[in-house]
Protein backbone atom coordinates (compact mmCIF):
# COMPACT_ATOMS: atom_id res chain seq x y z
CA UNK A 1 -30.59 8.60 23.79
CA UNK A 2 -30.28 11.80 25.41
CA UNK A 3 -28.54 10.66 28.84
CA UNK A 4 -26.52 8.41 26.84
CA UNK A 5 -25.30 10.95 24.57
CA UNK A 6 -24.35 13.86 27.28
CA UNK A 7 -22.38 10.54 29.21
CA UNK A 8 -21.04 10.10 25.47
CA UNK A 9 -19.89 13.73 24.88
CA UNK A 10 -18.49 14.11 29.32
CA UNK A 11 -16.12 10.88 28.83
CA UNK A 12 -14.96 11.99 25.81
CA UNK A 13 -11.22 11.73 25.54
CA UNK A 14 -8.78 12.27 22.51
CA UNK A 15 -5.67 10.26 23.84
CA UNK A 16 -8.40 7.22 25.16
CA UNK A 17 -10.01 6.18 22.02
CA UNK A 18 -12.19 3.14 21.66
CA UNK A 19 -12.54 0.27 19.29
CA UNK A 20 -15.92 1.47 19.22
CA UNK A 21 -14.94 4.79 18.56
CA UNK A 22 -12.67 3.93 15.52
CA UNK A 23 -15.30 1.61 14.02
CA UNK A 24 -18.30 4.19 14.19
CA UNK A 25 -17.05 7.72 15.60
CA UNK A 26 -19.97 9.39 13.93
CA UNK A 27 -22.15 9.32 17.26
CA UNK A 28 -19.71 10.76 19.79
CA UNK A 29 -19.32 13.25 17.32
CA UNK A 30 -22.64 14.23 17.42
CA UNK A 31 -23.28 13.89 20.84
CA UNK A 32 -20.16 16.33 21.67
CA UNK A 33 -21.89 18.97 19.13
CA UNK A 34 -25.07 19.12 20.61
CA UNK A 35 -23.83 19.03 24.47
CA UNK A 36 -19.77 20.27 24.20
CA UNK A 37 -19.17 21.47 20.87
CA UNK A 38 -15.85 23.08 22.19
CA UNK A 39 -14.96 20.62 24.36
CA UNK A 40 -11.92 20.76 27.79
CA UNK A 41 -9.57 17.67 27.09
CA UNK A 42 -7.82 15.83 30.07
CA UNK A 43 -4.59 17.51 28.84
CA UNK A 44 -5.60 20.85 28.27
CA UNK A 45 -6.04 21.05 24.53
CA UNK A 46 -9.77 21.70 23.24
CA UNK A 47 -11.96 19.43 20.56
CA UNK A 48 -14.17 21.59 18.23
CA UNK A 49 -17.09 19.60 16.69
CA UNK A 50 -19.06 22.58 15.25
CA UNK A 51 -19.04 23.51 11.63
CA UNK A 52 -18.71 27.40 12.27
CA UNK A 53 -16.28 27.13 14.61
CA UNK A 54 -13.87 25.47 12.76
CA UNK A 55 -14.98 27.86 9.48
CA UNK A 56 -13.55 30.54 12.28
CA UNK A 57 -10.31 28.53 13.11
CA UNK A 58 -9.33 28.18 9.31
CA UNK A 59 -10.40 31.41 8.46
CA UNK A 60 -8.06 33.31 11.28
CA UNK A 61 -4.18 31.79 10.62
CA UNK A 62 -2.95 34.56 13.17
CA UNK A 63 -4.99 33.63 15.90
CA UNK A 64 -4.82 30.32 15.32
CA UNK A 65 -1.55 29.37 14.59
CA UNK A 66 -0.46 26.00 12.19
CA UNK A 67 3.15 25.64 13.56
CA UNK A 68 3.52 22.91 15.35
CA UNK A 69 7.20 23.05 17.12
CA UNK A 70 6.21 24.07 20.48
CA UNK A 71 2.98 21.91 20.36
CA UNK A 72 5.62 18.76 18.80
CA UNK A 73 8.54 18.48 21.28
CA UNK A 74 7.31 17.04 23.59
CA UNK A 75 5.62 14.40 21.70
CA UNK A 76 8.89 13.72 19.30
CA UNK A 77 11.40 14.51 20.75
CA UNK A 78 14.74 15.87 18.67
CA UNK A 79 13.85 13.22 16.23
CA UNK A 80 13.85 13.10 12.81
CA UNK A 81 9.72 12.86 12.81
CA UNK A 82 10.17 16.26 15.07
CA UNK A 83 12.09 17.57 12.12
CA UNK A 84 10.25 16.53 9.18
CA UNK A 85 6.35 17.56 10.92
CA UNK A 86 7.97 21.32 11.72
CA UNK A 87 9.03 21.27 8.01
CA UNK A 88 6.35 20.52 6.14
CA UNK A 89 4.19 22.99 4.41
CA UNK A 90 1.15 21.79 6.75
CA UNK A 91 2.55 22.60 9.93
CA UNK A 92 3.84 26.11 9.11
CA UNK A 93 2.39 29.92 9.32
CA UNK A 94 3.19 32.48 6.30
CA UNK A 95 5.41 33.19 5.28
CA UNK A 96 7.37 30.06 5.23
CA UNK A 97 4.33 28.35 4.44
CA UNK A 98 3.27 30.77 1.35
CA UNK A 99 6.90 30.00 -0.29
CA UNK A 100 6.61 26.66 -0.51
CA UNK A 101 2.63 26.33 -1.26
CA UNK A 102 3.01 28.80 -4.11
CA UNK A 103 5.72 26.67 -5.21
CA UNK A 104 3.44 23.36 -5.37
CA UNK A 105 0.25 25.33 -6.11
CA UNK A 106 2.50 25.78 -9.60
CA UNK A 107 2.90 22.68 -10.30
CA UNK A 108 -0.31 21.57 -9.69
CA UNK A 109 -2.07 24.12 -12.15
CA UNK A 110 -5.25 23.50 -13.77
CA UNK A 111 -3.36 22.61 -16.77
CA UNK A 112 -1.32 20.63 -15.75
CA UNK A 113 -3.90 18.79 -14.13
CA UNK A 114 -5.90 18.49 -17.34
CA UNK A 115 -2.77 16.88 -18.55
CA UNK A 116 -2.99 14.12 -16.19
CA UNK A 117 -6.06 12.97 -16.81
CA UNK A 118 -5.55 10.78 -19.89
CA UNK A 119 -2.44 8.85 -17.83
CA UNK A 120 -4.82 8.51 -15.06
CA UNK A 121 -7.65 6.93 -17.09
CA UNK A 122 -5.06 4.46 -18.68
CA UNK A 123 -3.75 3.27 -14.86
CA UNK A 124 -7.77 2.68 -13.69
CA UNK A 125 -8.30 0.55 -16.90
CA UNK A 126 -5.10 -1.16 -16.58
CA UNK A 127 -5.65 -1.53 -12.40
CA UNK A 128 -9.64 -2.87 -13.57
CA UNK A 129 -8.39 -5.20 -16.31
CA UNK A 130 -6.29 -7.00 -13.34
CA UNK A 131 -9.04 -6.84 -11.03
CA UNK A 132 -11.33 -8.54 -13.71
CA UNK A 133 -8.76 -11.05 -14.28
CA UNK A 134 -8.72 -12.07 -10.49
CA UNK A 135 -12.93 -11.72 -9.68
CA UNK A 136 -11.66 -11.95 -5.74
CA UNK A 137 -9.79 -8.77 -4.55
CA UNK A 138 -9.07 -6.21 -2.38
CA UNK A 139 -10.40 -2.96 -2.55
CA UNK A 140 -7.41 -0.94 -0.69
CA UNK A 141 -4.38 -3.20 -2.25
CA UNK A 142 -5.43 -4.20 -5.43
CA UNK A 143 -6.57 -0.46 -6.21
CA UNK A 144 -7.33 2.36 -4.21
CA UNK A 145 -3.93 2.77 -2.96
CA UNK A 146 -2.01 1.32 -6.07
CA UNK A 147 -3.57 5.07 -7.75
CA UNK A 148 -2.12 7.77 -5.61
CA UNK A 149 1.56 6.11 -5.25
CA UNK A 150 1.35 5.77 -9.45
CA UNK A 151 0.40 9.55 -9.56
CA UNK A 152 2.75 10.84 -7.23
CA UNK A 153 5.68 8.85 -8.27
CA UNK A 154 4.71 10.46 -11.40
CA UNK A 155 4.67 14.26 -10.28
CA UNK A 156 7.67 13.79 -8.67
CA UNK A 157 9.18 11.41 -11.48
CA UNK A 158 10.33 8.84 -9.55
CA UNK A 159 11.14 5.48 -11.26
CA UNK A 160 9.05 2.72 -11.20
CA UNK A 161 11.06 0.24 -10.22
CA UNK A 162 11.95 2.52 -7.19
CA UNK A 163 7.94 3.12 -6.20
CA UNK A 164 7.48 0.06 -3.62
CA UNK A 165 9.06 0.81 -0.28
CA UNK A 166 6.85 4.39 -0.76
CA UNK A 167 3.45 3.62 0.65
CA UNK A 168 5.01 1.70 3.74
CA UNK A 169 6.89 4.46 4.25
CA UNK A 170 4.27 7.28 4.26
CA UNK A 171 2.02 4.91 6.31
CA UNK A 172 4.58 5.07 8.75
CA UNK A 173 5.13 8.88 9.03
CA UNK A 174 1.38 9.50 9.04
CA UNK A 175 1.00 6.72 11.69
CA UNK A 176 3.29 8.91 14.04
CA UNK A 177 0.07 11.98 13.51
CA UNK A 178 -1.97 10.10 15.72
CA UNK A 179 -2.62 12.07 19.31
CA UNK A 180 -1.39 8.72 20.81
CA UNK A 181 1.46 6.56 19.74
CA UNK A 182 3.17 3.94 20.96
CA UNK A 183 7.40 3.34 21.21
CA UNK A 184 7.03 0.91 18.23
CA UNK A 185 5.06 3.23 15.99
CA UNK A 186 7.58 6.40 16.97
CA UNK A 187 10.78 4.16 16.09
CA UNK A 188 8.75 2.98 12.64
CA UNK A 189 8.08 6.84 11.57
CA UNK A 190 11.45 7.43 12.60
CA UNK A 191 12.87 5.12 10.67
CA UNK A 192 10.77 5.67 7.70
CA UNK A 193 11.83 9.36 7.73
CA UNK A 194 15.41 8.27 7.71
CA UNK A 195 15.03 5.97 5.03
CA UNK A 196 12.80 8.40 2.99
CA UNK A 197 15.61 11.12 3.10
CA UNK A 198 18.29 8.93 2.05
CA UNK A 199 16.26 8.38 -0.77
CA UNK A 200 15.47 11.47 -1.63
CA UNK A 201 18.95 12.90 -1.76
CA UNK A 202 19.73 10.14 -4.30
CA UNK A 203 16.53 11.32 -6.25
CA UNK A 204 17.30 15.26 -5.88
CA UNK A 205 21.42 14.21 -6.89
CA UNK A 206 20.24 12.89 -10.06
CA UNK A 207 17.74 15.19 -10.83
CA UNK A 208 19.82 18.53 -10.35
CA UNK A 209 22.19 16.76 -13.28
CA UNK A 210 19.26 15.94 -15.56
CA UNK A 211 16.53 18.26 -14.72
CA UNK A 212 12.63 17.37 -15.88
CA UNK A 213 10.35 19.71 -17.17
CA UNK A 214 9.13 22.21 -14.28
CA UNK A 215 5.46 22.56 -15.65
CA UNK A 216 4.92 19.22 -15.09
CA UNK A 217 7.94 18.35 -12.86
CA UNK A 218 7.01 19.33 -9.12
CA UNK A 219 10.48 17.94 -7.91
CA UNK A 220 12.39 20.31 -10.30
CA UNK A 221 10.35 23.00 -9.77
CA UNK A 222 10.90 22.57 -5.70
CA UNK A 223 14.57 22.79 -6.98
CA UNK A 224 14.66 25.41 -9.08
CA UNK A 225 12.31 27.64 -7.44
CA UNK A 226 10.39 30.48 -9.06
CA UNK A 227 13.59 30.89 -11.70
CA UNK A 228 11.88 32.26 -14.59
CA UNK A 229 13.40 35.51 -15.16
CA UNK A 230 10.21 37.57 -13.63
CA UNK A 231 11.80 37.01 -10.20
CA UNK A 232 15.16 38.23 -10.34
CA UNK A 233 16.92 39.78 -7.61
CA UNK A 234 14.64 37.69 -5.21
CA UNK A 235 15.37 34.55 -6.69
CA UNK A 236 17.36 33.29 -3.50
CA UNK A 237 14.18 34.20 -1.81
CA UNK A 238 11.89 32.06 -3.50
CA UNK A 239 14.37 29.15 -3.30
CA UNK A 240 13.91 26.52 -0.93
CA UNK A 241 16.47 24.71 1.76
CA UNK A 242 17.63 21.36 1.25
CA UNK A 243 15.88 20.47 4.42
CA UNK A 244 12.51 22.32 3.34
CA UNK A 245 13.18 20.72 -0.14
CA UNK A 246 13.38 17.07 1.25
CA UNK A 247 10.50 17.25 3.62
CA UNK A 248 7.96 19.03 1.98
CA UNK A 249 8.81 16.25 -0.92
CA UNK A 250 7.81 13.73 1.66
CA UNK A 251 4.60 15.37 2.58
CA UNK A 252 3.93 15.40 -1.01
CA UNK A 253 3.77 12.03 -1.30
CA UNK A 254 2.40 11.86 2.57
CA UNK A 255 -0.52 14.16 1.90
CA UNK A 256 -1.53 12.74 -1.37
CA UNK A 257 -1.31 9.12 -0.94
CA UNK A 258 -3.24 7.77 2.55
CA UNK A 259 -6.37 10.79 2.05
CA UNK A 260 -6.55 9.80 -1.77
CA UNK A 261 -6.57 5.88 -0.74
CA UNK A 262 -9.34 7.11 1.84
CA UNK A 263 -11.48 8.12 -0.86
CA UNK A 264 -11.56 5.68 -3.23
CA UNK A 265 -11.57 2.89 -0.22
CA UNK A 266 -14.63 4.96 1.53
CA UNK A 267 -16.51 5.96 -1.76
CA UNK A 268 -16.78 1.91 -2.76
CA UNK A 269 -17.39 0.63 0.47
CA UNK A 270 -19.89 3.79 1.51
CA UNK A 271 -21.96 3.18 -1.94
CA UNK A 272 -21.94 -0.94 -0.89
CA UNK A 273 -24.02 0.20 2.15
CA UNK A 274 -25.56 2.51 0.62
CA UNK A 275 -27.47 0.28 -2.55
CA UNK A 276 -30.31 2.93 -3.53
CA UNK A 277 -27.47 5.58 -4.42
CA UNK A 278 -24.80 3.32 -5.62
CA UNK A 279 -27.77 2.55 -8.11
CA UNK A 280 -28.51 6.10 -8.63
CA UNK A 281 -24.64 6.53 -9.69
CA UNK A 282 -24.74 3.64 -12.15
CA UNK A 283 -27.72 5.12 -13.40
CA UNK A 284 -26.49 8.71 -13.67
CA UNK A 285 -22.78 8.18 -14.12
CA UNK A 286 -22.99 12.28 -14.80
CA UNK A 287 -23.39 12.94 -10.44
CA UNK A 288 -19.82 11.26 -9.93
CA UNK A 289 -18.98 15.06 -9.39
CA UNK A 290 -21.02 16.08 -6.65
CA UNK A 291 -20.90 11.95 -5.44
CA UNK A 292 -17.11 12.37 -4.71
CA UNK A 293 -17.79 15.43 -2.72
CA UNK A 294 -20.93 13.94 -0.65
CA UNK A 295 -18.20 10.87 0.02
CA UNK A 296 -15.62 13.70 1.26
CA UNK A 297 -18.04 15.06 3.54
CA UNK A 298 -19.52 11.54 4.70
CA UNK A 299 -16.53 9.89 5.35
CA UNK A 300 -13.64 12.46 5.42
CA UNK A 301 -10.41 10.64 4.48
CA UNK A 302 -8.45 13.21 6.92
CA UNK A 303 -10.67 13.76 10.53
CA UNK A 304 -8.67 15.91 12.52
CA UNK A 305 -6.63 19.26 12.27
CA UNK A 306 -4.56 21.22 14.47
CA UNK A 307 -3.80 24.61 15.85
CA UNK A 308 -2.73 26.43 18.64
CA UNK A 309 -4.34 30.00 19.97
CA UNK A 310 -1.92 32.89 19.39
CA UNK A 311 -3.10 34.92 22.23
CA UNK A 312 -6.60 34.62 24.60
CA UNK A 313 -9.62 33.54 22.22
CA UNK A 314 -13.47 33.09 22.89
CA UNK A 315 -14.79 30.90 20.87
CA UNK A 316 -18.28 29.26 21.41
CA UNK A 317 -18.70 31.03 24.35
CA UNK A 318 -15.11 29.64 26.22
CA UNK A 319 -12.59 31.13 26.70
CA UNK A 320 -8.79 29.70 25.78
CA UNK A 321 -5.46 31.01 26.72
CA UNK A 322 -2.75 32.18 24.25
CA UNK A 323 -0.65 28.61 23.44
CA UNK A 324 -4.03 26.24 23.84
CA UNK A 325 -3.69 23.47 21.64
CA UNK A 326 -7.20 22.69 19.59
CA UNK A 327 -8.28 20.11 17.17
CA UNK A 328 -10.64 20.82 14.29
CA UNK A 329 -12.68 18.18 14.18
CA UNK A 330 -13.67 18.10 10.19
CA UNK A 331 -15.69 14.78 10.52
CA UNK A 332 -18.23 16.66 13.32
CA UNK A 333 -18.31 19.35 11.21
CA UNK A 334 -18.93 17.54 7.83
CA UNK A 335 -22.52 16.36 9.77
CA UNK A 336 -23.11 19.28 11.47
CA UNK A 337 -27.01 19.57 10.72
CA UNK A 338 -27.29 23.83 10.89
CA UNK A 339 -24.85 23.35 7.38
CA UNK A 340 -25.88 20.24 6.12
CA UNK A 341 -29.38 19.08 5.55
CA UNK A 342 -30.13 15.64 7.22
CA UNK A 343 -26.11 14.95 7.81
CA UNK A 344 -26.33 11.18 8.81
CA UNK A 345 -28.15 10.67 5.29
CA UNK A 346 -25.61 9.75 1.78
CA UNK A 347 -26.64 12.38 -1.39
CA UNK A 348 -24.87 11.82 -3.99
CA UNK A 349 -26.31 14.96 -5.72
CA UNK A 350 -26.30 16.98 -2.34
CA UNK A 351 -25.92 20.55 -3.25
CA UNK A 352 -24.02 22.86 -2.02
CA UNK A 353 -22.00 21.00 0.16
CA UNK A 354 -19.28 23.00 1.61
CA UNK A 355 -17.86 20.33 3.41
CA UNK A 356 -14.32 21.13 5.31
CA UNK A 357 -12.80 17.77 3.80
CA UNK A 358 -9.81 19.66 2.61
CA UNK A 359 -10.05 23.00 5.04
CA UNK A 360 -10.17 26.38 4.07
CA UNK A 361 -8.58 29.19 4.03
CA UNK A 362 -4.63 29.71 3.79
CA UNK A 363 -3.95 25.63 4.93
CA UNK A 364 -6.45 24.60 1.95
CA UNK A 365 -5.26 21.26 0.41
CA UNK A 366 -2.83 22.20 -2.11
CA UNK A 367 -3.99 19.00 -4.10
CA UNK A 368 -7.74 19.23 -3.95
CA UNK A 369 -8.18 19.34 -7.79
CA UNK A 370 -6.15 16.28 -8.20
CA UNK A 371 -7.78 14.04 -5.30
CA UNK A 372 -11.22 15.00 -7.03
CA UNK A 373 -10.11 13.93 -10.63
CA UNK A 374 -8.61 11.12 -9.45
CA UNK A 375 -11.47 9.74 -6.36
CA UNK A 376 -14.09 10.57 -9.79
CA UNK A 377 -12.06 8.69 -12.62
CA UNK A 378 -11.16 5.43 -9.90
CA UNK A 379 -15.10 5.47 -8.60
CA UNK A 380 -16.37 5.93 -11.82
CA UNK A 381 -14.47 3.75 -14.10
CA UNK A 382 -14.76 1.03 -11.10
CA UNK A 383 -18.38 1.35 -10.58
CA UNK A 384 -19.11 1.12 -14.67
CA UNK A 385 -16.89 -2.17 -14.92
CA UNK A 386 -18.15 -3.89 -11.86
CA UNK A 387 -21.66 -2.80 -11.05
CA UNK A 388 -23.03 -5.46 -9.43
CA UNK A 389 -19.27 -5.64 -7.09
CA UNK A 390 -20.13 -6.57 -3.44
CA UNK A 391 -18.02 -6.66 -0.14
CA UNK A 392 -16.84 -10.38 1.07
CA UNK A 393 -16.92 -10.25 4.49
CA UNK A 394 -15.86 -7.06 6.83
CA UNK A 395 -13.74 -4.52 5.80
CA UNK A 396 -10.47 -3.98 8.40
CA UNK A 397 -10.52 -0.36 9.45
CA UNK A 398 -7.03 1.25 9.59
CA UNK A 399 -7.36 1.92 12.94
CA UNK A 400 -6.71 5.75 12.86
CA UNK A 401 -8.53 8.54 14.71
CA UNK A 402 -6.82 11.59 12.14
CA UNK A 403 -7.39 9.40 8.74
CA UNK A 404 -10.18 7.42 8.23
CA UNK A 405 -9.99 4.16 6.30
CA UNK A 406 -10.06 1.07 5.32
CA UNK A 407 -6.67 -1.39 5.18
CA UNK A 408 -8.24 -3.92 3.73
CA UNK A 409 -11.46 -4.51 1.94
CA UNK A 410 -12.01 -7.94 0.54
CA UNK A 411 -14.66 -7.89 -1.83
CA UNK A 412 -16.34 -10.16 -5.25
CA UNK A 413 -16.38 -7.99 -8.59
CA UNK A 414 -19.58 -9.55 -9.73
CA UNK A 415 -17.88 -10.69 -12.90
């Protein structure tokens, strides 16, 4: 094993992925943390597989920078992908970055969070009801990724007759994240974007005439900015751009629909393979909490990060020049065995678990409460109505290094 895994971790190359790889990637991680934990790609960037490393990388935004226009142009081009990645909230330092997060962080209060919950329950019961009604179904389709476009459309109120073309079109955009993509996946984001932002200006038109209720309204809060009387004077400050309005509406949607898909897909199909817990869940339906967090560290919906060294770094005992590119690699770091006890092994009731599915630090997901609530109401409620559900065949992986899922998952309810 040893041999095989320092040949694993040497040929290790970001932009020459495997089928292999994408199936299982769990062992090259490993074998690049025990033998090149901050690992020399071909083109110069560097791969970081240890948990402490990236905790350092999160931790220091001016060393390690988030904005991505020098580390994009190449890759996009002047194109409206270039545009919309160098916009969004994500890919940006403070303080553009701290304007717009406070602005969603608002929005996505504890409170107003609590307020979704009893809409939430009501879409799993009605999404389970179908699912009953059918007995043969798929996982990803028929319900994991029918919850986050239903929540989202509802934070940013958009109608539901005007929901479909909105999870082709973040798959699109997100498919353009990968570190390799082809001409037909670049003209496909492309397009998306273009078709997203025509949209959106529609959306934004009509809801500048009738404005929703900012507390629970994220769109007319974007629009509005902080106006509530405490901020005068620097209210044109806390306003955003119509561009920075637009995009960062996209990676709203973006952000929270393929990770939140992720895990629902991964919890149901990681407690399939996983019997002895998924019965330990049924049993105790009061460890969904901790469950949903041992599934975002097991099988991190989002893999990879980015960010690019400020000036010379050591990390890990190498050196990197000021403009290296380097990827956090959050599904290393999720098993990395000095953190976690026995990594490779599912617990639902592991505690702590400080797992890096969502980073840390100033780039923390925005959303985090709202993934949990929803991955613990979907899991739950699906788990309690179809206990005995098992997979039909093999699930087909999405095919993606950065997020990690399923695209489709046929599978029997047990009914």
């Amino acid at each position: 094993m040893n041999t095989n895994a320092r040949e694993l971790a040497a040929g290790f190359d970001i932009e020459k992925l495997t089928g292999e790889f994408y199936a299982d990637p769990y062992p090259t991680y490993r074998a690049l943390r025990e033998h090149e934990p901050v690992k020399l790609m071909p083109n110069g960037s560097y791969f970081l597989t240890r948990y402490d490393d990236l905790l350092t990388a999160y931790k220091n935004t001016r060393l390690y920078s988030s904005d991505k226009k020098k580390e994009f142009a190449p890759k996009y081009g002047s194109s409206l992908l270039y545009e919309h990645h160098t916009t969004s909230l994500v890919f940006n330092d403070p303080p553009a970055h701290t304007r717009v997060r406070r602005l969603i962080i608002g929005a996505l209060s504890p409170r107003a969070i609590a307020a979704m919950e009893g809409d939430l329950i009501a879409l799993v019961e009605r999404l389970l009801d179908n699912l009953a009604a059918k007995g043969e179904v798929d996982l990803i389709e028929d319900f994991a990724a029918a919850i986050p476009i239903e929540v989202i459309g509802n934070l940013l109120d958009v109608p539901h007759d005007e929901r479909q073309p909105l999870r082709g079109w973040s798959l699109a955009i997100l498919g353009a994240l990968e570190p390799v993509i082809s001409a037909e996946a670049f003209a496909c984001g492309n397009s998306a974007v273009k078709d997203f932002l025509n949209y959106l200006e529609i959306l934004v038109e009509r809801r500048r005439m009738r404005p929703g209720n900012p507390e629970r309204d994220v769109l007319t809060r974007l629009i509005q900015g902080e106006h509530n009387g405490e901020h005068d004077g620097e209210d044109d400050g806390e306003r955003l751009t119509e561009k920075e309005l637009l995009h960062n509406c996209i990676f709203l949607l973006n952000a929270g629909h393929e990770t939140t898909t992720n895990l629902i897909g991964n919890g149901l199909v990681t407690l399939s393979r996983n019997p002895s817990e998924k019965t330990r869940l049924i049993e105790n339906p009061a460890l969904i909490k901790t469950a949903v967090e041992e599934i975002l560290r097991f099988e991190s919906s989002n893999q990879l990060g980015n960010r690019m060294t400020t000036e010379r770094v050591e990390l890990g005992g190498v050196t990197m020049a000021a403009g290296t590119p380097v990827t956090l690699c959050i599904g290393a770091a999720n098993r990395d065995p000095v953190q976690f006890n026995n990594p490779e092994n599912l617990d639902i009731a592991r505690t702590p678990n400080r797992h890096l599915a969502f980073g840390t630090g100033a780039h923390q997901c925005a959303g985090m409460a709202l993934a949990r609530l929803e991955g613990a109401i979907a899991i739950a409620g699906f788990l309690a109505r179809f206990p005995s559900y098992a997979l039909k065949g093999a699930p087909v992986r999405g095919g993606r290094a950065r997020f990690r899922g399923f695209l489709s998952v046929p599978c029997v309810t047990g009914e």
